[in-house]
N, C-alpha and C. Protein backbone atom coordinates (compact mmCIF):
# COMPACT_ATOMS: atom_id res chain seq x y z
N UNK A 1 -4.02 15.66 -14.88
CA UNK A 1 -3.31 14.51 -14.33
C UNK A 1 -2.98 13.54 -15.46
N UNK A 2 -1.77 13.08 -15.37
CA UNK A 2 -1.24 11.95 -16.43
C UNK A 2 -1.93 10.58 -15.80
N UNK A 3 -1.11 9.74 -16.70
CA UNK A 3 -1.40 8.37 -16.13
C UNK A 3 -0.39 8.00 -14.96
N UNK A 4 0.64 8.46 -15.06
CA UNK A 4 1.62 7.69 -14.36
C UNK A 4 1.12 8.21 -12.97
N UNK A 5 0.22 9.91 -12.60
CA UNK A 5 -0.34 10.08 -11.16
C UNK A 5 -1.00 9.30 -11.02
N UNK A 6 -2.17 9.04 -12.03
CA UNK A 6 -3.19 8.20 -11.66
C UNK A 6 -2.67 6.92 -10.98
N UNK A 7 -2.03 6.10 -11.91
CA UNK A 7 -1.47 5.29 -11.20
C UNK A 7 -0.87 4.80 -9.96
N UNK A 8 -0.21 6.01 -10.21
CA UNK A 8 0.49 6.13 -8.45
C UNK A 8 -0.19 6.53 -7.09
N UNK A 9 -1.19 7.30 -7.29
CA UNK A 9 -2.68 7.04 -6.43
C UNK A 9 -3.25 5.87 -6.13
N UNK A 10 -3.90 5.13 -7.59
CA UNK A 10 -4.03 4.02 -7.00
C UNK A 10 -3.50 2.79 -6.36
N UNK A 11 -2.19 3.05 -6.96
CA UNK A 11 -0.90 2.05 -5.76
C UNK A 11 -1.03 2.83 -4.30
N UNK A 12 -1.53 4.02 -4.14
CA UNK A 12 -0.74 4.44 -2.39
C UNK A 12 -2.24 3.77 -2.07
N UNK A 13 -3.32 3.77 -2.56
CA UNK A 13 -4.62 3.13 -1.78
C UNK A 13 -4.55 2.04 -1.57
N UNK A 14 -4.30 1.24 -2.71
CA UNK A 14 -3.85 0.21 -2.37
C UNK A 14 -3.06 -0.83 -1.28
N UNK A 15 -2.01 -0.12 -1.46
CA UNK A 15 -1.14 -0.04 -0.36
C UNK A 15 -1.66 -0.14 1.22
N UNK A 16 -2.46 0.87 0.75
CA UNK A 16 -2.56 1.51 2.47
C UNK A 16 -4.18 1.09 2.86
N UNK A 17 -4.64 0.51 1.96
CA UNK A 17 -5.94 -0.98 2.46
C UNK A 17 -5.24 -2.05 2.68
N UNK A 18 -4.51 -2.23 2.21
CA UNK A 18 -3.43 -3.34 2.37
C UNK A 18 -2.73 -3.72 3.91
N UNK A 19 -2.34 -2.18 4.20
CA UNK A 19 -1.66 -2.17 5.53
C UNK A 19 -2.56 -1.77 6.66
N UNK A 20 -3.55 -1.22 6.31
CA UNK A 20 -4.84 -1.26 7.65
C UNK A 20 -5.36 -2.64 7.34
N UNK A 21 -5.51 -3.56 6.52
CA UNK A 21 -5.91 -4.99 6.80
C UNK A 21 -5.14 -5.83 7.14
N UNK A 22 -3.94 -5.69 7.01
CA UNK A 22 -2.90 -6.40 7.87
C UNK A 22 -2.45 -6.38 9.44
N UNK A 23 -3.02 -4.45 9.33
CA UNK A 23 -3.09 -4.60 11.23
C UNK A 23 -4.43 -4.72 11.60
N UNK A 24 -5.47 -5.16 11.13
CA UNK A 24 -6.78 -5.41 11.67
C UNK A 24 -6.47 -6.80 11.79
N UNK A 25 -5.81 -7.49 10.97
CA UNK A 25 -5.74 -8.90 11.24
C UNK A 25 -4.96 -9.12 12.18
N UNK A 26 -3.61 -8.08 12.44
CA UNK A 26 -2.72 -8.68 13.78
C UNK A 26 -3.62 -8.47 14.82
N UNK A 27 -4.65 -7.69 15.43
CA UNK A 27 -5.07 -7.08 16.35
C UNK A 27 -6.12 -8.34 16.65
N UNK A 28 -7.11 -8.91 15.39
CA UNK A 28 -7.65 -9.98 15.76
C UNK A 28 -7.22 -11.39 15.97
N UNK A 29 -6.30 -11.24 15.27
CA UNK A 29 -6.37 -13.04 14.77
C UNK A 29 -5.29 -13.64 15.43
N UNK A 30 -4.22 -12.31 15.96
CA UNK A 30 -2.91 -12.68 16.22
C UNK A 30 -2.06 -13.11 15.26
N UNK A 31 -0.69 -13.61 15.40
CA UNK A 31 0.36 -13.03 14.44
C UNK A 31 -0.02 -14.50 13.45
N UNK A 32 0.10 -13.89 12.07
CA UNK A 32 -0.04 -15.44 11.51
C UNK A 32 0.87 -14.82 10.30
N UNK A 33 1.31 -15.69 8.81
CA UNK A 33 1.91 -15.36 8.16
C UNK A 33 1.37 -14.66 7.08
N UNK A 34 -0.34 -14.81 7.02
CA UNK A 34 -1.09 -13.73 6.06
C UNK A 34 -1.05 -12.67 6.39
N UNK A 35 -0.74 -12.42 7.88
CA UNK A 35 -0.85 -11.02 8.00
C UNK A 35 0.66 -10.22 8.06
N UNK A 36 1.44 -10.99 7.86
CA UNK A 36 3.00 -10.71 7.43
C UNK A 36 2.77 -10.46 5.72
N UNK A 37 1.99 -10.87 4.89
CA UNK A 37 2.16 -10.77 3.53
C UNK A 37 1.39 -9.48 3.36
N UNK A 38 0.34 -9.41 4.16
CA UNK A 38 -0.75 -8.27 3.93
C UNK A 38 0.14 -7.15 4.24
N UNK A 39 0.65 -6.75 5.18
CA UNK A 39 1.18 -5.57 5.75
C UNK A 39 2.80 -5.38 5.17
N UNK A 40 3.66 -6.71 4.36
CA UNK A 40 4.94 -6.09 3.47
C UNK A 40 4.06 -5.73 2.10
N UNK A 41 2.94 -6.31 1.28
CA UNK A 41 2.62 -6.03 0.15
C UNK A 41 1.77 -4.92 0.46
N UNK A 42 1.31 -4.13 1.16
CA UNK A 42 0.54 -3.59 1.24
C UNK A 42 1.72 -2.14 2.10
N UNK A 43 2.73 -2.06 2.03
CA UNK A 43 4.31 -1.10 2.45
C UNK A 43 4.72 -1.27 0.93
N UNK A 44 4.70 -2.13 0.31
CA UNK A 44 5.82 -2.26 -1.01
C UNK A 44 4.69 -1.41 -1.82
N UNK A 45 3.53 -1.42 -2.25
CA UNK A 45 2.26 -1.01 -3.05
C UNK A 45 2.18 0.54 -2.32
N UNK A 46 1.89 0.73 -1.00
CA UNK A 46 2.32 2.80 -0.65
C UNK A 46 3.56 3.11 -1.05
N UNK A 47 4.44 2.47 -0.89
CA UNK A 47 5.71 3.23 -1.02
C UNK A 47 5.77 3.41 -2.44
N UNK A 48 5.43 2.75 -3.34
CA UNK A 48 5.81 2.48 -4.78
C UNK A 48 4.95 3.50 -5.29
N UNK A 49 3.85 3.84 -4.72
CA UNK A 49 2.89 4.91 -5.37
C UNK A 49 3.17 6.05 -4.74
N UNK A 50 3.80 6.07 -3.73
CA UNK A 50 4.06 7.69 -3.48
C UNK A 50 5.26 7.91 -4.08
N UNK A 51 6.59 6.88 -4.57
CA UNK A 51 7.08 7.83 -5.00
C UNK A 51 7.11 7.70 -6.60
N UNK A 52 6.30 7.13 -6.62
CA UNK A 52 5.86 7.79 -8.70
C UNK A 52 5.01 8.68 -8.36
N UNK A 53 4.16 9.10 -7.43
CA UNK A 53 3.82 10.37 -7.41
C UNK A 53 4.32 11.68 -7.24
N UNK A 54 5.38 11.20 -6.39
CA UNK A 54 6.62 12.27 -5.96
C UNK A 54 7.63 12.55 -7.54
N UNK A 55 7.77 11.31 -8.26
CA UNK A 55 8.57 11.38 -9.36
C UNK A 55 7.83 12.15 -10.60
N UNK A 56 6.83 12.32 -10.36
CA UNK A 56 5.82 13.17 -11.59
C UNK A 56 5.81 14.37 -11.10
N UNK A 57 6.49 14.89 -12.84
CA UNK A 57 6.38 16.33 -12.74
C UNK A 57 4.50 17.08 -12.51
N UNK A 58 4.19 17.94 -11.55
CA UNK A 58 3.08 18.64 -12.38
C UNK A 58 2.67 18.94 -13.95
């Protein structure tokens, strides 16, 4: 594995703690605007790491 997978792994986790804490917060807290930041930064951070993972050759 290069760096640029590595990387891009740890952006899709990222990401995607990002976006299960953004809907744990809509589910509790109801709609507020942290949980609008949690769940676009936490879509912009998966998407960005899957496709530099998709963009790396084996």
């Amino acid at each position: 594995m290069n760096v640029k997978s590595i990387f891009g792994a740890i952006l899709t986790l990222a990401g995607l703690i990002g976006l299960i804490y953004g809907g744990v917060d809509f589910t509790k807290g109801g709609v507020s605007q942290a949980s609008f930041v949690y769940v676009i930064m936490g879509g912009i951070f998966f998407f960005a790491g899957i496709g530099l993972i998709r963009s790396t050759k084996a």
